[in-house]
Protein backbone atom coordinates (compact mmCIF):
# COMPACT_ATOMS: atom_id res chain seq x y z
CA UNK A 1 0.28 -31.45 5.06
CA UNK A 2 2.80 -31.59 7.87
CA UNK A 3 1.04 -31.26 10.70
CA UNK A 4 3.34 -29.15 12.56
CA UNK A 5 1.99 -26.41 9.91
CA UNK A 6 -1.85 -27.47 11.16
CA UNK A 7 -1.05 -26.92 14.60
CA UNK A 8 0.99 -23.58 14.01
CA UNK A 9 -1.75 -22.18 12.33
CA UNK A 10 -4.36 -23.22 15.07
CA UNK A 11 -2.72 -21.84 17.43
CA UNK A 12 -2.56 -18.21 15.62
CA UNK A 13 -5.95 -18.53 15.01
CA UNK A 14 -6.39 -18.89 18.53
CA UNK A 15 -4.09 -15.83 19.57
CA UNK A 16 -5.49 -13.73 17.09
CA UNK A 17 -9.39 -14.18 17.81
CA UNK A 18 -8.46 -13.87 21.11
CA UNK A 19 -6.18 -10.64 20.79
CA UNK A 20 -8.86 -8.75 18.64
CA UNK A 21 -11.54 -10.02 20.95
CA UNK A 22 -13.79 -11.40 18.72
CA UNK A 23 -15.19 -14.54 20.70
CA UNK A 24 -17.49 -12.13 23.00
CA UNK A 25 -20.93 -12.06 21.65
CA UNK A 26 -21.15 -8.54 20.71
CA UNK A 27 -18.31 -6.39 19.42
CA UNK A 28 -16.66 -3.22 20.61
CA UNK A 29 -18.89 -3.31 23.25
CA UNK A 30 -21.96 -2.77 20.92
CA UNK A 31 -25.66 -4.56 20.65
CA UNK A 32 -23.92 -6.29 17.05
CA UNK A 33 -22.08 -9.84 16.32
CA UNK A 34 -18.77 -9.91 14.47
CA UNK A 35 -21.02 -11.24 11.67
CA UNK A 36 -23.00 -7.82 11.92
CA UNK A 37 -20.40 -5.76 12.02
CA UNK A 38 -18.97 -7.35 8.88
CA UNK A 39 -22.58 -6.81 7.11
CA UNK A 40 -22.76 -3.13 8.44
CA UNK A 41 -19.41 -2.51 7.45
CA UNK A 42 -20.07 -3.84 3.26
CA UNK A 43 -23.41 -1.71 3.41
CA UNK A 44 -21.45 1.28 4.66
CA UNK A 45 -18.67 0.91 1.57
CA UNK A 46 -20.58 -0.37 -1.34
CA UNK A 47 -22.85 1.12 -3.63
CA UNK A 48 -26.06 -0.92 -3.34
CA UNK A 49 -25.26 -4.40 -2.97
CA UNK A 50 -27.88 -7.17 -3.51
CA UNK A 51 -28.43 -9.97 -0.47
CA UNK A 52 -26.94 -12.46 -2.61
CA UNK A 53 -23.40 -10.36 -3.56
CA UNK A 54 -23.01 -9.79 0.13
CA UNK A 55 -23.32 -13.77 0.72
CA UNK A 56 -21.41 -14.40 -1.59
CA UNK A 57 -18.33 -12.19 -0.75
CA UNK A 58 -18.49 -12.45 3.11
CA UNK A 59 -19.19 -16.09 2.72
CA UNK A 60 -22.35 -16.27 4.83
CA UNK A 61 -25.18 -18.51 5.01
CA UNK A 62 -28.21 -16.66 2.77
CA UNK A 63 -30.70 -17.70 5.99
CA UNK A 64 -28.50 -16.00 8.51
CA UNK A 65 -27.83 -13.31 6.22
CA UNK A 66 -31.16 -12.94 6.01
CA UNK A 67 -32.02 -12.83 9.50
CA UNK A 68 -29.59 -9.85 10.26
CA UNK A 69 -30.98 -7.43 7.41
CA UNK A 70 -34.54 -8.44 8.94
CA UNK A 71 -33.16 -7.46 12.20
CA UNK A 72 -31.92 -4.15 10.59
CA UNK A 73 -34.52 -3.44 8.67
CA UNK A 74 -36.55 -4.15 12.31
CA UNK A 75 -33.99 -1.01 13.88
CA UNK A 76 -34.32 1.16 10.61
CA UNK A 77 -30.85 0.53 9.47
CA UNK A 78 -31.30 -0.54 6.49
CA UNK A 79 -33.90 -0.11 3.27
CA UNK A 80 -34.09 -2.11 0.11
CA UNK A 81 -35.13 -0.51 -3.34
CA UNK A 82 -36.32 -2.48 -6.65
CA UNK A 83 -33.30 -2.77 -8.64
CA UNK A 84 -34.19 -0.74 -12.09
CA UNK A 85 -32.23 -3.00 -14.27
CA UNK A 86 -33.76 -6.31 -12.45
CA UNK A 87 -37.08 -5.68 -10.42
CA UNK A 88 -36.75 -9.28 -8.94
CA UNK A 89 -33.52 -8.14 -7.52
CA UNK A 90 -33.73 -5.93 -4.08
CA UNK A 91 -30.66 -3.04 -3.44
CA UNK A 92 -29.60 -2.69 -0.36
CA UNK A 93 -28.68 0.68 1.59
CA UNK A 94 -27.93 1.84 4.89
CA UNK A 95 -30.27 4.70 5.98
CA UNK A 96 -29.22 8.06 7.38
CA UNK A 97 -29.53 5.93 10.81
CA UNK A 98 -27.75 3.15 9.76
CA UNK A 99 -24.71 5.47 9.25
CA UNK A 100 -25.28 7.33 12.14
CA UNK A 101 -25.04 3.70 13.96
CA UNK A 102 -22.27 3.04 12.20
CA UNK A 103 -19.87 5.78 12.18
CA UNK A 104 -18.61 5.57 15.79
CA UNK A 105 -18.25 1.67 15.48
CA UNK A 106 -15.86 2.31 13.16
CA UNK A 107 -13.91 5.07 14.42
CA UNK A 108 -13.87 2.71 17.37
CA UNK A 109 -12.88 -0.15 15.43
CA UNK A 110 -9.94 1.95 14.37
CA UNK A 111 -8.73 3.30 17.88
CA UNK A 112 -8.59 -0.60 18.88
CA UNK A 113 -6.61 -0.94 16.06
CA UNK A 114 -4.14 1.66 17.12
CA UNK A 115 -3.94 1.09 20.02
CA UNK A 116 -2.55 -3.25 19.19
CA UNK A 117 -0.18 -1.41 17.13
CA UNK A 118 0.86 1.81 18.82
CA UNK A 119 3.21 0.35 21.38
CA UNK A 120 5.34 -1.44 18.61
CA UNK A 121 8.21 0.65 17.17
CA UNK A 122 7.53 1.63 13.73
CA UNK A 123 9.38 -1.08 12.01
CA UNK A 124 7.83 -3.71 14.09
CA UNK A 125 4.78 -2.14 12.85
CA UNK A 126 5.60 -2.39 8.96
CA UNK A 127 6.00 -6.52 9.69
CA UNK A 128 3.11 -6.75 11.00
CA UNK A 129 1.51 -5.17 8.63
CA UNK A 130 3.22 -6.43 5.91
CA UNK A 131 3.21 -10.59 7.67
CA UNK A 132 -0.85 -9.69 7.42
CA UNK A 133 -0.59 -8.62 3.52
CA UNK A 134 1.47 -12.11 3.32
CA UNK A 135 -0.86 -14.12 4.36
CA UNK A 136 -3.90 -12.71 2.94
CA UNK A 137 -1.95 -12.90 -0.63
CA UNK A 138 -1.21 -16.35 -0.06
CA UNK A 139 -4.70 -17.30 1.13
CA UNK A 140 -7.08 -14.88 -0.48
CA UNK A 141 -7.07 -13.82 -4.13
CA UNK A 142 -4.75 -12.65 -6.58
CA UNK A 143 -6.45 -9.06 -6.68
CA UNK A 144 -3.55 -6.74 -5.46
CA UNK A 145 -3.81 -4.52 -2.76
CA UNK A 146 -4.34 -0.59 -3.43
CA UNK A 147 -2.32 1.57 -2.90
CA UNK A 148 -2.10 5.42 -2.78
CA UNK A 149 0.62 7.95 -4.23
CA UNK A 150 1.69 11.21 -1.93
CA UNK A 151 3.91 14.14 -1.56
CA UNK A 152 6.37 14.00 1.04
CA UNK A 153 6.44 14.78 4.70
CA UNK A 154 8.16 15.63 7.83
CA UNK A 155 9.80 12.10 8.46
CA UNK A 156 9.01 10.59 5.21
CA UNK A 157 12.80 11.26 4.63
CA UNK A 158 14.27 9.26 7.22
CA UNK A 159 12.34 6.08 5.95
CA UNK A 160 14.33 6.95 2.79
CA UNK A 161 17.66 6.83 3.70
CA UNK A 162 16.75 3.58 6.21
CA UNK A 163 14.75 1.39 3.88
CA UNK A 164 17.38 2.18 0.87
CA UNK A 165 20.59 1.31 3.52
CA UNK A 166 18.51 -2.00 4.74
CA UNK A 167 16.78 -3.13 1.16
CA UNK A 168 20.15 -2.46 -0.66
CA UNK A 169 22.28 -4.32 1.99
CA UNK A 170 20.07 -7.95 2.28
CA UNK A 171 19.82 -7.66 -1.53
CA UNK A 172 22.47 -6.82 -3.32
CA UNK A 173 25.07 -6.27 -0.48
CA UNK A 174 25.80 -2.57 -0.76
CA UNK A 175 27.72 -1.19 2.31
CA UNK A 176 27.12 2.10 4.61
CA UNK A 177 28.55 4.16 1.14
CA UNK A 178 25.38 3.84 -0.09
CA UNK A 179 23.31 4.83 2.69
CA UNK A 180 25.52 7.58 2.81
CA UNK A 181 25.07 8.64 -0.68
CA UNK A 182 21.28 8.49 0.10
CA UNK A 183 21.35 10.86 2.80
CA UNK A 184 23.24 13.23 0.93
CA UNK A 185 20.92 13.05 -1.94
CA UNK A 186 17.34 13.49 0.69
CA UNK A 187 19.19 16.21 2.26
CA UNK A 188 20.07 18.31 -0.76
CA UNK A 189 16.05 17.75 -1.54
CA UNK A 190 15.01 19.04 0.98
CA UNK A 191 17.20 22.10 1.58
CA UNK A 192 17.36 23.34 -2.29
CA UNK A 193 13.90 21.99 -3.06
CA UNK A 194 12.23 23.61 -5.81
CA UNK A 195 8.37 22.48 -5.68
CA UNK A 196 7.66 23.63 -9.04
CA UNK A 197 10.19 21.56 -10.59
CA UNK A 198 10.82 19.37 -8.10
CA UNK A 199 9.31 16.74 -6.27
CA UNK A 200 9.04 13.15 -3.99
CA UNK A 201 6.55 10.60 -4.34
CA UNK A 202 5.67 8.34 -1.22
CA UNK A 203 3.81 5.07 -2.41
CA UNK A 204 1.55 3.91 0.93
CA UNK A 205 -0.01 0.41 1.14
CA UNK A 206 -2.69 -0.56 3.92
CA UNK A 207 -1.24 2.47 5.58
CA UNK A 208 2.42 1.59 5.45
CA UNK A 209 5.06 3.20 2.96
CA UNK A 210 5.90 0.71 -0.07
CA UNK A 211 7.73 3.06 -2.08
CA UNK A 212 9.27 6.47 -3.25
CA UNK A 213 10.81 8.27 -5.70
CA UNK A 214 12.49 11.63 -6.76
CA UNK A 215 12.45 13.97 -9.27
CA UNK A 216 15.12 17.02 -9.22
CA UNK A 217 16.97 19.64 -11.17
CA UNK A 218 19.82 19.09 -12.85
CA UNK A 219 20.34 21.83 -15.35
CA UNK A 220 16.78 24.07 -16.78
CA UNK A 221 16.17 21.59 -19.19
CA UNK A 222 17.25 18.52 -17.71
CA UNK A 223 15.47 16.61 -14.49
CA UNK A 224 16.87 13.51 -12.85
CA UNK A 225 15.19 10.98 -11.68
CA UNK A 226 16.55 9.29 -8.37
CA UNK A 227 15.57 6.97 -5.44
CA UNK A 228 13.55 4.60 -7.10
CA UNK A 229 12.95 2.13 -4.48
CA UNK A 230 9.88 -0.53 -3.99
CA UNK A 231 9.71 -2.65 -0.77
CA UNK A 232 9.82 -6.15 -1.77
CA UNK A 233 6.41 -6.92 -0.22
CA UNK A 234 4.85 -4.23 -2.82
CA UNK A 235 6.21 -5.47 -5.76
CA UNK A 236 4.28 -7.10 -8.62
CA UNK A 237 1.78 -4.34 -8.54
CA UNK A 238 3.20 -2.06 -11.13
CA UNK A 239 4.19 0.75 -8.81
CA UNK A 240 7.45 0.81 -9.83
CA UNK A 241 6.42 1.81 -12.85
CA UNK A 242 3.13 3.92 -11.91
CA UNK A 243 6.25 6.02 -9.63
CA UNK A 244 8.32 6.48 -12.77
CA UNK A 245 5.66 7.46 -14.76
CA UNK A 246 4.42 10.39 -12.42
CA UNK A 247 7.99 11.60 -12.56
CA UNK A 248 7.37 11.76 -16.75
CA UNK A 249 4.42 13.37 -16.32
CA UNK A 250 5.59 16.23 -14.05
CA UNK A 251 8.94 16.83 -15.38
CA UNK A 252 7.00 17.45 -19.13
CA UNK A 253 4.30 20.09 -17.29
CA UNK A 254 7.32 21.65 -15.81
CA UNK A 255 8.54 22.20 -19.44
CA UNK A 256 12.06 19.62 -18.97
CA UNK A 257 13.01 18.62 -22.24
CA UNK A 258 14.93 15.51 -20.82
CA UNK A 259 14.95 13.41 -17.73
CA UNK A 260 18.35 11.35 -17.18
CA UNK A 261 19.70 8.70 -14.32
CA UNK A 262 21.53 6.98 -12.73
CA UNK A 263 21.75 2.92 -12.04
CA UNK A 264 23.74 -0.38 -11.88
CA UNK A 265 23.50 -2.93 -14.70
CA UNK A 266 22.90 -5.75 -11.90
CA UNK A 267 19.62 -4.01 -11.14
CA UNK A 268 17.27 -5.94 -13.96
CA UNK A 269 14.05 -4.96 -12.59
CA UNK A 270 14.55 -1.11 -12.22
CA UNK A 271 16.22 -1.11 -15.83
CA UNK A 272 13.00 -3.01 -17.08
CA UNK A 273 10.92 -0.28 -15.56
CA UNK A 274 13.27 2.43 -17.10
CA UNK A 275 12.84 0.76 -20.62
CA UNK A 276 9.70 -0.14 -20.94
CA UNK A 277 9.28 4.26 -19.75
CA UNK A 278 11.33 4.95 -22.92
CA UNK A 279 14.19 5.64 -21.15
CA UNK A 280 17.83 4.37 -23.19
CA UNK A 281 21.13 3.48 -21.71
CA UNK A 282 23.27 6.17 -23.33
CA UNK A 283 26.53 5.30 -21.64
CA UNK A 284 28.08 2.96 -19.09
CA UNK A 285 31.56 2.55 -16.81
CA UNK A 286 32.74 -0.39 -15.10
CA UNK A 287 33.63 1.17 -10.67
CA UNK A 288 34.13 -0.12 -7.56
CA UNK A 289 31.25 1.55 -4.62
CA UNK A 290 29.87 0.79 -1.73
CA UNK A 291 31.78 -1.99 -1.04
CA UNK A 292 31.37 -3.97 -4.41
CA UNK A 293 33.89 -4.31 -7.21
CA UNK A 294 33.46 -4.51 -11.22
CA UNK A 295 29.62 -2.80 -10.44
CA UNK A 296 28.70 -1.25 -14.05
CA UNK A 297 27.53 2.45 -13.70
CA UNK A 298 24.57 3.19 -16.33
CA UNK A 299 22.87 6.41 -17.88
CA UNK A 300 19.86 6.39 -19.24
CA UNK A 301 18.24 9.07 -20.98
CA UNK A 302 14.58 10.08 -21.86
CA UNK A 303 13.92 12.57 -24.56
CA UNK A 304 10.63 14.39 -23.01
């Protein structure tokens, strides 16, 4: 291991603790340890853990784990039942107290959270964000991060047209055309939009947007899909094809007998998503757009 790489991440470690402020004895400004907080924070967002699960998963010592639920059993924080299934094994829950305790802790564990990021313009935020999901992916386990599926909002747009201008330029090299065409497409959305046949998908991750995805009219029995964009740090999750899929399902309940759209061969991993959907590439033309020659325009079709 070089030890440049040692050093570099000793010194973030260092930053970091320090920039969070967890080296003060008690946290937020509260009676509890980071080491509490953790514990208070599993009790408040699992369903009945045992002593030894919470060891386990927060990597604790089972003495000193054992010494804080004394200590909140001591404040009334905390009760342990016979587990029905095991009556060797105790369940753990946080009492109407415990929550009570809890509850501003973490809204104020949020607001300090904010408040390290609110400065920072948004897409300073998204690296952030995202450099965090890096490093716990390449550290932690291979369990992926959830996310969550929305409709769209005021602003969502913009992140559209930006994210499918910078993605498309860094990977594939398409010029301000395409950005153009996107802004045409978000704009015609929004002022013809239909919401009964119609509709955008945002895709967030850890509070950040990973993804979109629209569904539109083109004739009274014939949707198109368009937009179909994952950020790179998302993918490998399936959303790409978890987005395409709720454009299937919406476009059959509003009673579309077909969904068609439109791609570039050189795009392999949308056209994987679009055939393993059941979509089928029903015709194809060799242009020159946004600032690339010989691209290959595709159609693909699904019969609904």
């Amino acid at each position: 291991m070089p030890p440049g790489a040692v050093n570099a991440v000793r010194a973030f470690n260092r930053f970091y603790t320090r920039k969070i402020g967890v080296l003060a004895d008690h946290l937020l400004d509260s009676p509890y340890s980071l080491a509490e907080m953790r514990v208070l924070y599993e009790l408040a967002h699992r369903e009945a853990p045992t002593a030894t699960e919470l060891g386990r998963d927060l990597g604790l010592d089972a003495g000193y784990l054992s010494r804080i639920l004394r200590r909140f059993e001591a404040r009334k924080l905390l009760v342990r039942t016979a587990s029905k299934a095991d009556a060797r094994r105790s369940l753990l829950r946080l009492t109407a107290r415990g929550r009570t305790v809890f509850q501003p802790l973490d809204r104020r564990a949020k607001d300090e959270v904010a408040s390290l990021l609110g400065p920072l313009p948004p897409t300073k935020q998204q690296q952030v964000v995202e450099a965090m999901t890096t490093i716990e992916s390449a550290l932690g386990t291979a369990t992926a991060v959830p996310y969550t599926l929305r409709r769209h909002q005021p602003g969502d747009m913009g992140w559209v047209v930006h994210r499918h201008g910078a993605v498309y330029w860094e990977e594939w090299r398409y010029n301000a055309e395409f950005e153009a065409l996107v802004a045409r497409i978000v704009a015609d959305f929004l002022e013809k939009l239909d919401p009964a046949r119609e509709r955008c998908w945002i895709a967030e991750r850890n509070g950040v947007i990973a993804g979109s995805v629209f569904l539109v009219t083109k004739s009274k029995t014939v949707a198109k899909l368009r937009l179909l964009l994952v950020e790179p740090s998302a993918r490998g999750l399936g959303l790409g094809r978890r987005l395409v899929d709720e454009c299937v399902q919406f476009a059959r309940q509003a009673g579309y007998r077909k969904i068609t759209l439109w791609t570039q061969s050189e795009l392999t991993a949308a056209r994987g998503i679009y055939k393993a959907a059941g979509f089928r590439l029903v015709g194809e033309h060799r242009h020159d757009a946004f600032g690339r020659h010989g691209l290959v325009a595709e159609t693909w079709d699904l019969d609904l």
